[in-house]
N, C-alpha and C. Protein backbone atom coordinates (compact mmCIF):
# COMPACT_ATOMS: atom_id res chain seq x y z
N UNK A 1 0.84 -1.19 0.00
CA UNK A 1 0.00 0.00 0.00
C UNK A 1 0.88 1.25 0.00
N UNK A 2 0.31 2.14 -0.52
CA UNK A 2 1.36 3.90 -0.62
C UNK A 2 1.07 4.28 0.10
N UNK A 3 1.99 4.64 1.46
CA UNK A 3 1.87 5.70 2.42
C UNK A 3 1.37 7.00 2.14
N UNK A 4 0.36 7.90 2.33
CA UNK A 4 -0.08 9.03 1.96
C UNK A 4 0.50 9.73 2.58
N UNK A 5 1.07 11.25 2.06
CA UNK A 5 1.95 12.27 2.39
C UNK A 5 0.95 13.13 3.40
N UNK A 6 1.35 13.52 4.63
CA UNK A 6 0.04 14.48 5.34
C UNK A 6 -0.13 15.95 4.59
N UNK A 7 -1.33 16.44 4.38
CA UNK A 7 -1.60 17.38 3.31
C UNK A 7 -1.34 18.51 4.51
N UNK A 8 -0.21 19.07 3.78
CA UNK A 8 0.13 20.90 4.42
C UNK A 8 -1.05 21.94 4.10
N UNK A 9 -1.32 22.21 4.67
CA UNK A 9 -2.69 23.18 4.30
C UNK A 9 -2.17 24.44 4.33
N UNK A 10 -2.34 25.54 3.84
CA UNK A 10 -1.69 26.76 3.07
C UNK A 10 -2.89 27.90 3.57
N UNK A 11 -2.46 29.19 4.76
CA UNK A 11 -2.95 30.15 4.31
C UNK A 11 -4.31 30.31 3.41
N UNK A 12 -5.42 30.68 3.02
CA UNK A 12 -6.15 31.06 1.95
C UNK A 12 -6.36 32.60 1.64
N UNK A 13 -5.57 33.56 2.24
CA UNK A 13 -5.14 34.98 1.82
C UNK A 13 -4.10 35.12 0.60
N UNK A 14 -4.89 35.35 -0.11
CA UNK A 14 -4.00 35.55 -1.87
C UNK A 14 -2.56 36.15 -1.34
N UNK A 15 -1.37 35.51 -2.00
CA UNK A 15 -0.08 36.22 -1.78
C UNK A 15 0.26 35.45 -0.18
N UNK A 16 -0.23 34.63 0.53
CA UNK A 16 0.43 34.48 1.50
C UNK A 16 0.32 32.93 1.92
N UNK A 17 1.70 32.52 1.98
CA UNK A 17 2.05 30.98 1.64
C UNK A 17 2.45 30.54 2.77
N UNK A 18 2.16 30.84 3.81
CA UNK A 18 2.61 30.67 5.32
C UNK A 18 1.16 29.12 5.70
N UNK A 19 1.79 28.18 6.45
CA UNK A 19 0.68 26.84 6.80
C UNK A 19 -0.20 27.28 8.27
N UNK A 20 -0.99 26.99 7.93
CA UNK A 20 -1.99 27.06 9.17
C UNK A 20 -1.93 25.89 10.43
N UNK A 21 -1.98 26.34 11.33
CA UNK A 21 -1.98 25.81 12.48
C UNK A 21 -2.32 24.25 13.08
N UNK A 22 -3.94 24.14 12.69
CA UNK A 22 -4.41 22.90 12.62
C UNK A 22 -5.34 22.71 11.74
N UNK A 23 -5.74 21.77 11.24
CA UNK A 23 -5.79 20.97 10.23
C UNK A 23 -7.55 22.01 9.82
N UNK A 24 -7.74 22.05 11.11
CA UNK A 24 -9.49 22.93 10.65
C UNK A 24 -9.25 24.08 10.24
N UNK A 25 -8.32 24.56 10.35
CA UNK A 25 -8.29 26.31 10.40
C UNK A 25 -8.02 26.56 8.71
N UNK A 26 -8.72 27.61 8.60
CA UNK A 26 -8.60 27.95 7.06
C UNK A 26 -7.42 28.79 6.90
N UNK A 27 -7.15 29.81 7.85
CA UNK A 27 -5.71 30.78 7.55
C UNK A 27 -5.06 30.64 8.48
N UNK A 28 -3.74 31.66 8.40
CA UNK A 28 -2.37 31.50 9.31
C UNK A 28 -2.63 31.74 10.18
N UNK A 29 -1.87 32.04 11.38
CA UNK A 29 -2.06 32.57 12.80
C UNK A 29 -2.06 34.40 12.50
N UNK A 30 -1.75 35.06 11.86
CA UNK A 30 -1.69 36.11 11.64
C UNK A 30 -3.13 36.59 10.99
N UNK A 31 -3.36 36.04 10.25
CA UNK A 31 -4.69 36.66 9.73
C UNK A 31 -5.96 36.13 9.77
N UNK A 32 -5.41 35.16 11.50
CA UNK A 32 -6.98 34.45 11.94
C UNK A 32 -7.40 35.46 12.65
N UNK A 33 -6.29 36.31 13.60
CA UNK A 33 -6.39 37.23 14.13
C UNK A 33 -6.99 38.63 13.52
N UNK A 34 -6.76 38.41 12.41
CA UNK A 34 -7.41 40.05 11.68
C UNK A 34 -8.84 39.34 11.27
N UNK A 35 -9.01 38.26 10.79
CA UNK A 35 -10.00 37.85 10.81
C UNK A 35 -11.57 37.88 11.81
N UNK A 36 -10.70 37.03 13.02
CA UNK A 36 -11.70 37.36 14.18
C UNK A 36 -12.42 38.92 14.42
N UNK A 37 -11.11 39.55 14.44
CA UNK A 37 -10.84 41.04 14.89
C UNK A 37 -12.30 41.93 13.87
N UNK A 38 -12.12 41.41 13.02
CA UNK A 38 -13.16 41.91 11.57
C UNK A 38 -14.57 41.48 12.07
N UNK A 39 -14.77 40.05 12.17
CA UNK A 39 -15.91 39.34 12.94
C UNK A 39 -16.74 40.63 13.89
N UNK A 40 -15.78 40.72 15.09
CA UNK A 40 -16.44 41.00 16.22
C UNK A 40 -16.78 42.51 16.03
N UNK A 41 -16.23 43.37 14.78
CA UNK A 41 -16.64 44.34 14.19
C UNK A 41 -17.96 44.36 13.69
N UNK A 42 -18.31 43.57 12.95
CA UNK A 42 -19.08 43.41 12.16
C UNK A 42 -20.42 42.87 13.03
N UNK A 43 -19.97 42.07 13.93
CA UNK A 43 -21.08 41.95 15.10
C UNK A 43 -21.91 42.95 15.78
N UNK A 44 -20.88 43.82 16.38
CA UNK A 44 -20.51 45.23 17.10
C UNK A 44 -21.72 46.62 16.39
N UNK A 45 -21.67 46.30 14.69
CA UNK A 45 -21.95 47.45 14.06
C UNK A 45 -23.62 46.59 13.70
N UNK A 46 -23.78 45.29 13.44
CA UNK A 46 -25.42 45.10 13.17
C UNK A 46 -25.75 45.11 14.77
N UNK A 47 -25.58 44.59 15.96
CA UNK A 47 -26.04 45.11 17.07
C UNK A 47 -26.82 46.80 16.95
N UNK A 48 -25.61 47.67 16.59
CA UNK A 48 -26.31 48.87 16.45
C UNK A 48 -27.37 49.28 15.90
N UNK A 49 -27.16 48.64 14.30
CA UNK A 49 -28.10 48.82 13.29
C UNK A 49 -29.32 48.13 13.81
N UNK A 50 -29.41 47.03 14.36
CA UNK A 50 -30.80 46.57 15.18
C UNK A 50 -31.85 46.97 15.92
N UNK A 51 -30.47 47.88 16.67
CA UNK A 51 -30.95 48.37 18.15
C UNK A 51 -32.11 49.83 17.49
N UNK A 52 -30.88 50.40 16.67
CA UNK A 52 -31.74 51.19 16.15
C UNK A 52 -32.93 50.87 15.29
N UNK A 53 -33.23 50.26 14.77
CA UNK A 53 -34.54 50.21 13.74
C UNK A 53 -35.30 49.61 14.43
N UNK A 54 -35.34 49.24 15.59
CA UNK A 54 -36.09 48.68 16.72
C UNK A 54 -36.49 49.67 17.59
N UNK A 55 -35.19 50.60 17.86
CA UNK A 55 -35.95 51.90 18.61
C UNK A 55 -37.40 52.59 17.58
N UNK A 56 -36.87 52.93 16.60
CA UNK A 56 -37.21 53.42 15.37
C UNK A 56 -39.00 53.21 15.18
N UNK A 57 -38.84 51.54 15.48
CA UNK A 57 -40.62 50.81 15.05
C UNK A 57 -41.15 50.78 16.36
N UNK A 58 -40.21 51.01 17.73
CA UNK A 58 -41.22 50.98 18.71
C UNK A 58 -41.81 52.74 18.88
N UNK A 59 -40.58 53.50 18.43
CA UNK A 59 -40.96 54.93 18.67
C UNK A 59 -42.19 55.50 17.60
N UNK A 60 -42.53 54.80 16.62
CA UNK A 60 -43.87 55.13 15.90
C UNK A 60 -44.72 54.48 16.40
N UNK A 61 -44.86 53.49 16.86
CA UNK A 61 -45.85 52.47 17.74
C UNK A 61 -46.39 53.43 18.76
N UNK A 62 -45.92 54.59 19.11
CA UNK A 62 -46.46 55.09 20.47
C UNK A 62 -46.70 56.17 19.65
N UNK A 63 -46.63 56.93 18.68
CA UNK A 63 -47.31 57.24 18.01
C UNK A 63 -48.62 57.80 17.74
């Protein structure tokens, strides 16, 4: 039988050829971090947008 080679998994940020950590992770250690960092942005800013259009439909409700 052919021993199978373990598959190096590569970064998926165009231009950057650096291997990722463990086997689940899609990018490097560097730009899991900008990654997350982006996430919890993006969390951060529809929270707002919620909060508001919710103020928004209860403040015509009283109306």
């Amino acid at each position: 039988m052919k021993k199978l080679k373990p598959r190096i998994k590569i970064c998926k940020v165009p231009g950057c050829h650096k291997e990722t950590f463990t086997d689940k992770s899609v990018f490097c250690g560097e730009h899991e971090r900008v990654f997350n960092s982006s996430v919890k942005t993006a969390e951060k800013a529809a929270m707002l947008v919620g909060s508001l259009v919710l103020k928004s439909l209860v403040g015509k409700s009283k109306k």
